[in-house]
C-alpha atoms as a PDB file:
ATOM      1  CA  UNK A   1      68.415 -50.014  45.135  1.00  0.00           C
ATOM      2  CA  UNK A   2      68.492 -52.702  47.391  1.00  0.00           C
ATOM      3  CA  UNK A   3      66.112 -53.892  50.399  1.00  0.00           C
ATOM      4  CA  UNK A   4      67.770 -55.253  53.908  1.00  0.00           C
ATOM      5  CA  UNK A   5      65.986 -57.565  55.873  1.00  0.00           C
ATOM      6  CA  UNK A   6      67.363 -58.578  59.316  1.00  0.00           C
ATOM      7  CA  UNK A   7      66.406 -61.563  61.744  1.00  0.00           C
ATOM      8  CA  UNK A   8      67.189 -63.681  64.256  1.00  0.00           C
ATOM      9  CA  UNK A   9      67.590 -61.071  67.158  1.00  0.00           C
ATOM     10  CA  UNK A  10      65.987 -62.090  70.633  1.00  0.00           C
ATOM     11  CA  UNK A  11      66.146 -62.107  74.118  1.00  0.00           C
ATOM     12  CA  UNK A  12      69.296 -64.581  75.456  1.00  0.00           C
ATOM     13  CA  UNK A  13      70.942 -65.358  78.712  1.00  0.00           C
ATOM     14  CA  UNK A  14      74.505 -64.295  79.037  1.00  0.00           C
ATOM     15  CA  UNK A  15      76.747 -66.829  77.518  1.00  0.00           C
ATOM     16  CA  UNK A  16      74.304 -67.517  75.245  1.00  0.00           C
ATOM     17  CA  UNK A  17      74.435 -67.683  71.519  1.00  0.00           C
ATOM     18  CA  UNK A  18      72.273 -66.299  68.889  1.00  0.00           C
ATOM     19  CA  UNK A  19      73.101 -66.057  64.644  1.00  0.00           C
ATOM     20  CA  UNK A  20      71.438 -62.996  62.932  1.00  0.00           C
ATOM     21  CA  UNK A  21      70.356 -63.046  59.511  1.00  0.00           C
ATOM     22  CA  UNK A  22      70.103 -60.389  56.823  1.00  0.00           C
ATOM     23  CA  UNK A  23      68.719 -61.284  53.421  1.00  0.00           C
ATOM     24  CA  UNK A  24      68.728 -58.481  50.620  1.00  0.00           C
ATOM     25  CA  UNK A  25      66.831 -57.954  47.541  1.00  0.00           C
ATOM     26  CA  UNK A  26      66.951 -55.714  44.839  1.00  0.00           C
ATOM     27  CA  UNK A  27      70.416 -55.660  43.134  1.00  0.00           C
ATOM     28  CA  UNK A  28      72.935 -58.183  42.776  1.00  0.00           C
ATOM     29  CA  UNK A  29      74.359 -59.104  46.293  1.00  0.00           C
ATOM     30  CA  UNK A  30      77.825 -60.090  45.099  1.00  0.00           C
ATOM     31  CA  UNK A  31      78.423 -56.567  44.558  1.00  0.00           C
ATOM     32  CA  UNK A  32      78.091 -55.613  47.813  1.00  0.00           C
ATOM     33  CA  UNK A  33      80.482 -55.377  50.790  1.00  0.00           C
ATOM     34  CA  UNK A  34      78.335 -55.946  54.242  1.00  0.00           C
ATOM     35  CA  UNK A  35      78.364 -54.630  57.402  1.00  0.00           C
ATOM     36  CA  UNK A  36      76.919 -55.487  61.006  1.00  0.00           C
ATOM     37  CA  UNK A  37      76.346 -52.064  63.161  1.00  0.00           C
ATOM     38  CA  UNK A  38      74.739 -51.999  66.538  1.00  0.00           C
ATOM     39  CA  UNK A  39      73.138 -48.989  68.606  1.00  0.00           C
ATOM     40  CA  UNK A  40      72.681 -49.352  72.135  1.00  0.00           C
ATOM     41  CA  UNK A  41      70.025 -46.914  73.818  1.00  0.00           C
ATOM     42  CA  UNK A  42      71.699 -43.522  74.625  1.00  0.00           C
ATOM     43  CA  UNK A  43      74.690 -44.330  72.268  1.00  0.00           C
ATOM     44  CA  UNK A  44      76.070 -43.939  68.951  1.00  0.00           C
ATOM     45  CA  UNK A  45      76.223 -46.581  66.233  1.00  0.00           C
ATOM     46  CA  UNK A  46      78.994 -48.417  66.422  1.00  0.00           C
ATOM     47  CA  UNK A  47      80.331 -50.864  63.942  1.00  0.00           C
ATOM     48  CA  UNK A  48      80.743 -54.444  64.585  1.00  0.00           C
ATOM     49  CA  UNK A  49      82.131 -57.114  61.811  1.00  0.00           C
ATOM     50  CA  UNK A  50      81.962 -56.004  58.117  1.00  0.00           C
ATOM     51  CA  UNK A  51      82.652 -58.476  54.871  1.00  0.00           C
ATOM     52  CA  UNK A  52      84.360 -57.340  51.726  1.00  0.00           C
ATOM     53  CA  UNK A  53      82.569 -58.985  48.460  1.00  0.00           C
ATOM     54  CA  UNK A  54      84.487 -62.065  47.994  1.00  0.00           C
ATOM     55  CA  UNK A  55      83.935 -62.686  51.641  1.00  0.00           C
ATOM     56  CA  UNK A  56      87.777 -63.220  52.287  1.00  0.00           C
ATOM     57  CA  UNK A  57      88.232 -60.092  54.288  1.00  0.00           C
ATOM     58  CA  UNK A  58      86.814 -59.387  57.459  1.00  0.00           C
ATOM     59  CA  UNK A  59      86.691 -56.477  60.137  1.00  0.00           C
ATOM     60  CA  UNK A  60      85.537 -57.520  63.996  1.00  0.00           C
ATOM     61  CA  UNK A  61      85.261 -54.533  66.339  1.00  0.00           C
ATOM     62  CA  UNK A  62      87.684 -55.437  69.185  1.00  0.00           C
ATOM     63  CA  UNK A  63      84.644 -56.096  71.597  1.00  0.00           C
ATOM     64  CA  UNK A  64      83.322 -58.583  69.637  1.00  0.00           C
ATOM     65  CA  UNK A  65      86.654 -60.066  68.330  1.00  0.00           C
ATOM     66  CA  UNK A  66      86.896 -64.117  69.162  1.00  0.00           C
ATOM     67  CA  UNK A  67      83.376 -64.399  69.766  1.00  0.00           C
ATOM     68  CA  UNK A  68      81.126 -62.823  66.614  1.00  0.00           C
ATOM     69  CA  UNK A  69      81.696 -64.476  62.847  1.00  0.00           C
ATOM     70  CA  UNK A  70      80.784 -62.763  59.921  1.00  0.00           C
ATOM     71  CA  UNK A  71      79.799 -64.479  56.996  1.00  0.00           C
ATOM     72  CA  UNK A  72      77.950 -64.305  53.479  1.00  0.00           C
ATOM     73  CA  UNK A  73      76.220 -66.804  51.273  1.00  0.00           C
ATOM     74  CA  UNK A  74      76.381 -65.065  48.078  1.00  0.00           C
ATOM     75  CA  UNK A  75      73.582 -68.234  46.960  1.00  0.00           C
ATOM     76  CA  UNK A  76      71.545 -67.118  49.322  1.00  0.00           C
ATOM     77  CA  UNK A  77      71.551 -63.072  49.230  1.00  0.00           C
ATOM     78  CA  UNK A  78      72.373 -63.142  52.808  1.00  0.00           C
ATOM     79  CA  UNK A  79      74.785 -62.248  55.171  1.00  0.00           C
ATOM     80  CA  UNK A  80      75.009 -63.641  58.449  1.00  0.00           C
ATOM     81  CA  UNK A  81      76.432 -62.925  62.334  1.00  0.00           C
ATOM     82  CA  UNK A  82      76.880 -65.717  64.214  1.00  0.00           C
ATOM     83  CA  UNK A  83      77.404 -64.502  67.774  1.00  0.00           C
ATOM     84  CA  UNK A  84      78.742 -66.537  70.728  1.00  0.00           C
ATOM     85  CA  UNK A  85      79.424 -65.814  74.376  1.00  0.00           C
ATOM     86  CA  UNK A  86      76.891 -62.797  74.244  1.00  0.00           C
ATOM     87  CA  UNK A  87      76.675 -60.833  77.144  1.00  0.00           C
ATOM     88  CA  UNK A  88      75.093 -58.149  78.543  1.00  0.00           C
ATOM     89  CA  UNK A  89      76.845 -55.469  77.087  1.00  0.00           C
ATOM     90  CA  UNK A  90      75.840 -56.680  73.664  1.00  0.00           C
ATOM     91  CA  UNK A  91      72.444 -55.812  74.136  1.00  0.00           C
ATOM     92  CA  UNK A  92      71.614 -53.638  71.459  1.00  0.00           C
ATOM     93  CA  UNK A  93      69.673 -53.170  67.906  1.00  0.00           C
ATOM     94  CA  UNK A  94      71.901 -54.616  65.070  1.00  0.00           C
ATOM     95  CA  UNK A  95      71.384 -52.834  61.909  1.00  0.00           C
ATOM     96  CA  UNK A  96      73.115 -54.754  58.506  1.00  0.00           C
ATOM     97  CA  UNK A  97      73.917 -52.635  55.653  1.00  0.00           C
ATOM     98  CA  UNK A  98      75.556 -52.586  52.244  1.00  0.00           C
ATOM     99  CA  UNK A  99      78.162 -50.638  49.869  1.00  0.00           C
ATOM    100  CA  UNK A 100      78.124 -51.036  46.412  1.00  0.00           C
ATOM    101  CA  UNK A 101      81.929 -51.446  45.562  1.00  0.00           C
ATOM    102  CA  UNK A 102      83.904 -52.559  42.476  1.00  0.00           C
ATOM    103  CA  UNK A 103      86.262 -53.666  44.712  1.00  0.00           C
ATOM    104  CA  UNK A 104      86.255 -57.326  45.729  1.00  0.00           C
ATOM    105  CA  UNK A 105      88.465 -57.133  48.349  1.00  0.00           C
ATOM    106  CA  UNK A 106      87.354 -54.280  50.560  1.00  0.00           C
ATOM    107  CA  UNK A 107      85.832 -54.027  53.977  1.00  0.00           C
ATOM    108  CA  UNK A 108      84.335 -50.816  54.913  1.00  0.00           C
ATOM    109  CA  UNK A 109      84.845 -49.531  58.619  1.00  0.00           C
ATOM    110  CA  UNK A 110      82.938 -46.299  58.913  1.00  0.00           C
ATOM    111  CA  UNK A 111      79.104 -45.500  58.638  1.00  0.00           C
ATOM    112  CA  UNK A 112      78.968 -43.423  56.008  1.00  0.00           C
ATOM    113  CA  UNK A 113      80.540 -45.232  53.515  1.00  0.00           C
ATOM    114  CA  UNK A 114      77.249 -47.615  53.935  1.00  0.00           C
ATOM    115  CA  UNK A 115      74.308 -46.373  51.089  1.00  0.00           C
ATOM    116  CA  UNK A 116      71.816 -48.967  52.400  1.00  0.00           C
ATOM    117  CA  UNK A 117      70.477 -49.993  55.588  1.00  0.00           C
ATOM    118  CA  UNK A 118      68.148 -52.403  57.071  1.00  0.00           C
ATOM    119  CA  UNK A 119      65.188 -51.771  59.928  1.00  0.00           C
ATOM    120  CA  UNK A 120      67.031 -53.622  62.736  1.00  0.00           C
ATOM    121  CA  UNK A 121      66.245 -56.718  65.011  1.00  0.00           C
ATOM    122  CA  UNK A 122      66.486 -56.505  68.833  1.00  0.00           C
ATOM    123  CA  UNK A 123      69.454 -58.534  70.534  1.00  0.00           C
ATOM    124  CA  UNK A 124      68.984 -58.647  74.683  1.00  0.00           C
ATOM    125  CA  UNK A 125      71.223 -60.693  76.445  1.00  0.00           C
ATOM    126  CA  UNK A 126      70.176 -60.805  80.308  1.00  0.00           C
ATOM    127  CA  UNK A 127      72.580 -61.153  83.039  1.00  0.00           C
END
């Protein structure tokens, strides 16, 4: 099992920047492949960036594509979203989660190939 803890989430003005924060416990983070979703009231969730496990592959929702970065510090158990340029349309709750893969090079695109989620942090960007 592993635990997901998010942070970082907040209330920003449009244009603004913020960088999110997941650390994990529990089982060894290096073999997981990490994902950012978000879920904005009224709508599904929707992925937004996921990270294969050697952290040389990456995914970016076309939304988000130029102005989020997905990253992992394998040292650290964490996985990170640095997100520039927010705007209002990116107000949502991001949700990280994880899939335990043998495969180093993988990025996973759809929701249920994630086994592990977090609780969520609020992101508000105000126009």
């Amino acid at each position: 099992q592993v635990q997901l803890v998010e942070s970082g989430g907040g209330l920003v003005q449009d244009g603004g920047s913020l960088r999110l924060a997941c650390a994990t416990s529990g089982r060894t983070f290096s073999y997981f492949a990490m994902g950012w979703f978000r879920q904005a009231p009224g709508k599904e969730r929707e992925l937004v960036a996921s990270i294969s496990r050697s952290g040389g592959n990456t995914y970016y929702a076309e939304s988000v594509k130029g102005r989020f970065t997905i990253s992992r510090d394998d040292a650290k158990n964490t996985v990170y979203l640095q997100q520039n340029s927010l705007k209002p349309e990116d107000t949502a709750v991001y949700y990280c989660a994880a899939v335990f893969t043998t495969i180093r090079s993988d990025y996973y695109t759809k929701k249920s190939d994630y086994q592990h989620w977090g609780q969520g942090t609020q992101v508000t960007v105000s126009s």
